[in-house]
C-alpha atoms as a PDB file:
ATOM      1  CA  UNK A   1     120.881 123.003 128.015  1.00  0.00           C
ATOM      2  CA  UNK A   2     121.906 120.525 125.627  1.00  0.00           C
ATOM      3  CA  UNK A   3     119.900 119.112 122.212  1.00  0.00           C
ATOM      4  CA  UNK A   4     119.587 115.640 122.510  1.00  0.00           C
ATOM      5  CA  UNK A   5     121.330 113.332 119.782  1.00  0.00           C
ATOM      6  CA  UNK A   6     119.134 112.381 117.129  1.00  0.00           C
ATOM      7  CA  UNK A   7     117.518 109.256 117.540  1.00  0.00           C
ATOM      8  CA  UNK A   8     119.213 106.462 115.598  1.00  0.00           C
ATOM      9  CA  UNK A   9     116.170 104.387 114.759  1.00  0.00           C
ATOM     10  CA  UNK A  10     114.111 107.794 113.161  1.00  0.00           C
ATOM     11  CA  UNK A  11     117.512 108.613 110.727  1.00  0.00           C
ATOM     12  CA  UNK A  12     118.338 105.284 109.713  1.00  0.00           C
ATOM     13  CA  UNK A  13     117.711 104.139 106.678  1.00  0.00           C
ATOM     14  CA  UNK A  14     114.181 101.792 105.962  1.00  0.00           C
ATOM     15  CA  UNK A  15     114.593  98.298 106.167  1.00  0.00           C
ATOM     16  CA  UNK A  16     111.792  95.873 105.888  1.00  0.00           C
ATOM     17  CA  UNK A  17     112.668  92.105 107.457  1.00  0.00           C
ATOM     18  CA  UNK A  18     109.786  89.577 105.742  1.00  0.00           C
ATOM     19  CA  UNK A  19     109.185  88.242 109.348  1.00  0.00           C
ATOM     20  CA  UNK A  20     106.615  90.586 111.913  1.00  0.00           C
ATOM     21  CA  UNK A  21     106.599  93.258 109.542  1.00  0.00           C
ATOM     22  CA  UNK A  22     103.785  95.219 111.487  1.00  0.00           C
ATOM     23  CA  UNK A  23     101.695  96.759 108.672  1.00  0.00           C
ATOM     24  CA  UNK A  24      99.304  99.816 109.455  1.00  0.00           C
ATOM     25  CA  UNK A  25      96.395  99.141 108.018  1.00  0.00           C
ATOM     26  CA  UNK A  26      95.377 103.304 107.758  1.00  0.00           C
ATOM     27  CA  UNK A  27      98.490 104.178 106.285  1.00  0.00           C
ATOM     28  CA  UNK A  28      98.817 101.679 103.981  1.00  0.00           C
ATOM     29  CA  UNK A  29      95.287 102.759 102.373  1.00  0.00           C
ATOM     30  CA  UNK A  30      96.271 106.249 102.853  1.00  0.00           C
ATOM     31  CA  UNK A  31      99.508 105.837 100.481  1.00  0.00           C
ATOM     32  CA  UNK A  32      97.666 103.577  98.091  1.00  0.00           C
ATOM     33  CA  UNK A  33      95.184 106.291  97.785  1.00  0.00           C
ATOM     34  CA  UNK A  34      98.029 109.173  97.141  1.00  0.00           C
ATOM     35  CA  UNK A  35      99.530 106.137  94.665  1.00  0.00           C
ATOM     36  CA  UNK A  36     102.488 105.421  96.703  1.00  0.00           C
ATOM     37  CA  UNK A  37     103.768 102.183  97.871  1.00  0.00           C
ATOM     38  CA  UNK A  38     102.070 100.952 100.589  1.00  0.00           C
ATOM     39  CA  UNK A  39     105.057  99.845 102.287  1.00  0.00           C
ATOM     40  CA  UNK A  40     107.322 102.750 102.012  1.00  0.00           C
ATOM     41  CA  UNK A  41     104.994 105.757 100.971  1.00  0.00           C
ATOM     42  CA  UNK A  42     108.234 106.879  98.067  1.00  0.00           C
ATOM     43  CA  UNK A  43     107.620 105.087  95.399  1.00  0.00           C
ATOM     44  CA  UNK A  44     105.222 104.886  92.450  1.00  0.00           C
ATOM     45  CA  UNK A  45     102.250 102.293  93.031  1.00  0.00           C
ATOM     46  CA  UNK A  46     101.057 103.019  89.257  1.00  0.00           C
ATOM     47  CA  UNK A  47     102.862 102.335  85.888  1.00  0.00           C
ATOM     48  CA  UNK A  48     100.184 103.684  83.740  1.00  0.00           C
ATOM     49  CA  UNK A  49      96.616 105.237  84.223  1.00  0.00           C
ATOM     50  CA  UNK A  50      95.402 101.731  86.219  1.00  0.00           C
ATOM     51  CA  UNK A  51      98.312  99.610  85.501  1.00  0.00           C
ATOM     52  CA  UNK A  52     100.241  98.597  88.648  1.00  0.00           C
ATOM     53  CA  UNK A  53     103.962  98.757  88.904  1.00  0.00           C
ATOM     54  CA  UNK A  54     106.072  95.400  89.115  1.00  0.00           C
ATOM     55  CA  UNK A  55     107.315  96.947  91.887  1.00  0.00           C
ATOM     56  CA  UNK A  56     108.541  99.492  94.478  1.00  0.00           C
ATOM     57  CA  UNK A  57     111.088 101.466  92.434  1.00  0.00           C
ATOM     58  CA  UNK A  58     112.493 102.554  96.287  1.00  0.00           C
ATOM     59  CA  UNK A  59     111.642  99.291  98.309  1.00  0.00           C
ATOM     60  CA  UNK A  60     111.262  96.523  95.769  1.00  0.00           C
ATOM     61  CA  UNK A  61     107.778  95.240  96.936  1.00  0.00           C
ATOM     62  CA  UNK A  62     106.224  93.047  95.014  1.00  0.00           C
ATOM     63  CA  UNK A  63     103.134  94.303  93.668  1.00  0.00           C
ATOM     64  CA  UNK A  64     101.561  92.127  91.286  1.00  0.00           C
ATOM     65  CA  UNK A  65     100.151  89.500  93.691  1.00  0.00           C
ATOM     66  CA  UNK A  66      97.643  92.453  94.326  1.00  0.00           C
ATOM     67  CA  UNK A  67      93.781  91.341  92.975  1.00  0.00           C
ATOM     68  CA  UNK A  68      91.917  94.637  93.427  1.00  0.00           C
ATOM     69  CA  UNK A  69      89.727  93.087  90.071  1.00  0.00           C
ATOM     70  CA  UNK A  70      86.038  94.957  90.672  1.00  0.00           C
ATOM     71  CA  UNK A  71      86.039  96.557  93.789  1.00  0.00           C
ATOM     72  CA  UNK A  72      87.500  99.817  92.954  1.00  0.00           C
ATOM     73  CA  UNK A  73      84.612 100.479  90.311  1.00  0.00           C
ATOM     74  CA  UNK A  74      82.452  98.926  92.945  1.00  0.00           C
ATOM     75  CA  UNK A  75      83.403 101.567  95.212  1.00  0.00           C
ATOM     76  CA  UNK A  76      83.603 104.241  93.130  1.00  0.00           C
ATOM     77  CA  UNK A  77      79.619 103.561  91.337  1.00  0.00           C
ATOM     78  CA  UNK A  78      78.863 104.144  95.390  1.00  0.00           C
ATOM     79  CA  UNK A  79      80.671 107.241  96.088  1.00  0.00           C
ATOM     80  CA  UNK A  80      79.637 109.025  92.907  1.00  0.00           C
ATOM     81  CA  UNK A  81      76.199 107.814  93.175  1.00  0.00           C
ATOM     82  CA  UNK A  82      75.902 109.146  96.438  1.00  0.00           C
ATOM     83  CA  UNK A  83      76.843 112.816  95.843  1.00  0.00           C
ATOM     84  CA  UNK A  84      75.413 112.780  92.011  1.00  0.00           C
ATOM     85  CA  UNK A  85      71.972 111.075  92.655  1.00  0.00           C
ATOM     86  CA  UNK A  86      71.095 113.496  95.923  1.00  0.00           C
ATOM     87  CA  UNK A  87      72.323 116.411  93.966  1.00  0.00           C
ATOM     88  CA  UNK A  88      69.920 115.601  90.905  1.00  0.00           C
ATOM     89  CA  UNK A  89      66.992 115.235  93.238  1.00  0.00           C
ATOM     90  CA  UNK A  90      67.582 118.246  94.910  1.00  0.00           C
ATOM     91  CA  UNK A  91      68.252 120.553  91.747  1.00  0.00           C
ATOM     92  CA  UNK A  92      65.387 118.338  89.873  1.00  0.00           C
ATOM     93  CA  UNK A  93      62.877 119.561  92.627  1.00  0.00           C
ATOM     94  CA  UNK A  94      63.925 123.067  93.384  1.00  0.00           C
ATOM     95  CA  UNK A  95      64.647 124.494  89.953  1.00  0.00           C
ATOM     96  CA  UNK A  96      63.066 121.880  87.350  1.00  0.00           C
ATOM     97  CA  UNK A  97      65.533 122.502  84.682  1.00  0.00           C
ATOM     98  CA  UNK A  98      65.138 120.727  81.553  1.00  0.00           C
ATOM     99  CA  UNK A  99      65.800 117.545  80.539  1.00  0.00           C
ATOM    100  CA  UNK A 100      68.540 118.301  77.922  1.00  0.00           C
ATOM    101  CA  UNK A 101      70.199 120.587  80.071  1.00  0.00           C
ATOM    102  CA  UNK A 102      70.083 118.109  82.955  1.00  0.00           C
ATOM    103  CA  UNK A 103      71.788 115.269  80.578  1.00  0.00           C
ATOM    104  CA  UNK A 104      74.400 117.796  79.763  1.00  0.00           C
ATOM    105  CA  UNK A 105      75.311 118.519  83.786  1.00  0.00           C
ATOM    106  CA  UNK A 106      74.993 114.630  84.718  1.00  0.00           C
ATOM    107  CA  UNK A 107      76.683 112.849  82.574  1.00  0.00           C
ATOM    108  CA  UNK A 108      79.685 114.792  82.129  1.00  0.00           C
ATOM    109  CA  UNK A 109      79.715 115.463  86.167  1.00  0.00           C
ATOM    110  CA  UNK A 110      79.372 111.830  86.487  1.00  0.00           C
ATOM    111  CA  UNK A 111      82.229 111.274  84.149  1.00  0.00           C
ATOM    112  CA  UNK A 112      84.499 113.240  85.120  1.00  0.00           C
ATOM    113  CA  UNK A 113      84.036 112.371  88.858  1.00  0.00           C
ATOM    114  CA  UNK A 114      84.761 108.283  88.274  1.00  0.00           C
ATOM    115  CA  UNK A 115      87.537 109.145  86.489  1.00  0.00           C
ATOM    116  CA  UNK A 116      89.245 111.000  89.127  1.00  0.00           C
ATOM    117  CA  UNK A 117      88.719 108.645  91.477  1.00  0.00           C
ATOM    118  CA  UNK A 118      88.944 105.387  89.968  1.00  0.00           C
ATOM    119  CA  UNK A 119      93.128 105.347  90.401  1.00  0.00           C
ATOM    120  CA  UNK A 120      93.069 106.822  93.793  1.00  0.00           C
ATOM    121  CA  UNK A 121      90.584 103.594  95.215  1.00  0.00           C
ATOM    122  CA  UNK A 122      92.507 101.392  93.423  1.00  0.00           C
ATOM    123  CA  UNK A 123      95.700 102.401  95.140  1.00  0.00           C
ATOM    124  CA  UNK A 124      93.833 102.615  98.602  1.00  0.00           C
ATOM    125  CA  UNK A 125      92.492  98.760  97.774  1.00  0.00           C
ATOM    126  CA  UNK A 126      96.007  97.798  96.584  1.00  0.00           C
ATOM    127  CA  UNK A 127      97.544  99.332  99.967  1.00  0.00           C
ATOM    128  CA  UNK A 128      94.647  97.291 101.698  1.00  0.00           C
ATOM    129  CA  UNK A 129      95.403  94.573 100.247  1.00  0.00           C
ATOM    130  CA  UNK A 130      99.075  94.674 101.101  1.00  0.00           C
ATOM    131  CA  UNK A 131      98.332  95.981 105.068  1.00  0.00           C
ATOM    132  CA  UNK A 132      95.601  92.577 105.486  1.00  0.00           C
ATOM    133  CA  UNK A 133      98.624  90.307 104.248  1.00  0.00           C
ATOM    134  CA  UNK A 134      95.751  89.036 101.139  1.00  0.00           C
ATOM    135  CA  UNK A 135      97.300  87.148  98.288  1.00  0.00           C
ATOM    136  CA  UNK A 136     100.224  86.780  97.335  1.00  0.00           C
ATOM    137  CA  UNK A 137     101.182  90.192  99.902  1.00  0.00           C
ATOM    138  CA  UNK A 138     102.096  87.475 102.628  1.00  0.00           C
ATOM    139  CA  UNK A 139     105.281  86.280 103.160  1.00  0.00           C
ATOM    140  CA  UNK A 140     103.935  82.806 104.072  1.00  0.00           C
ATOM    141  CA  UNK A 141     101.790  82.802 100.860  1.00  0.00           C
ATOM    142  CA  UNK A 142     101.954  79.606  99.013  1.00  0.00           C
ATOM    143  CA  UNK A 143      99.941  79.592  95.887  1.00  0.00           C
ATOM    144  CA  UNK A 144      98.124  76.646  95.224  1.00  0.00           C
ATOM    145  CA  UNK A 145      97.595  77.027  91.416  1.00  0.00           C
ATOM    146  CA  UNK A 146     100.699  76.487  90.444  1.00  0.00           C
ATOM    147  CA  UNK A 147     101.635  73.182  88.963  1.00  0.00           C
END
């Protein structure tokens, strides 16, 4: 038997046309959340700590139309809430620690948990953003604000 000849639409080289650019909504959110460009998955989504690239150093998308703004912190009081509130509740009744000693698991717990996740949900809100064709992510996007 004989291998069959690579495919020539897997080993060619990513190109993006602006019109019916299908955009998978999962993936997208799964590369934001990794903090890689939504589009491409390569390059860097993030510039600094929270700071958004001007764009894909491997595609060139455009990120700064995205307006993540609260949600990520939204999202992130939610998730942390829900495994640090249960968790307090459940040590508070079984073991009744004290107070001090409480404050000094918490808080740094707490911490420490929004602040690894703050960058990921942005980037999964970003990629989100980009997949639902919001703001200034659609090629038909004409922004009335501008004078």
């Amino acid at each position: 038997m004989t291998a069959l000849p690579p495919d020539p639409a897997s080993t060619a080289a990513k190109t993006w046309t602006r019109e019916g650019e299908k955009r998978d909504a999962w993936a997208a959110v799964r590369r934001g959340f990794f903090c890689r460009c939504p589009r491409c998955g390569e390059g860097k989504l993030f510039r600094a700590f929270l700071k958004t690239a001007d764009k894909c150093s491997e595609c060139g998308l455009d990120f700064t139309p995205h307006r993540a703004d609260d949600l990520p912190a939204y999202l992130v009081i939610v998730v942390v809430g829900h495994i640090v509130v249960p968790l307090a509740l459940l040590i508070e009744k079984e073991f009744s620690p004290p107070l001090a000693v409480q404050w000094a698991i918490y808080l740094p717990m707490t911490l420490l948990m929004a602040l690894w996740l703050i960058q990921p949900i942005k980037g999964g809100v970003v990629g989100l953003q980009w997949a639902f064709r919001m703001h200034g992510f659609d090629e038909n996007f004409v922004d009335d604000h501008v004078v």
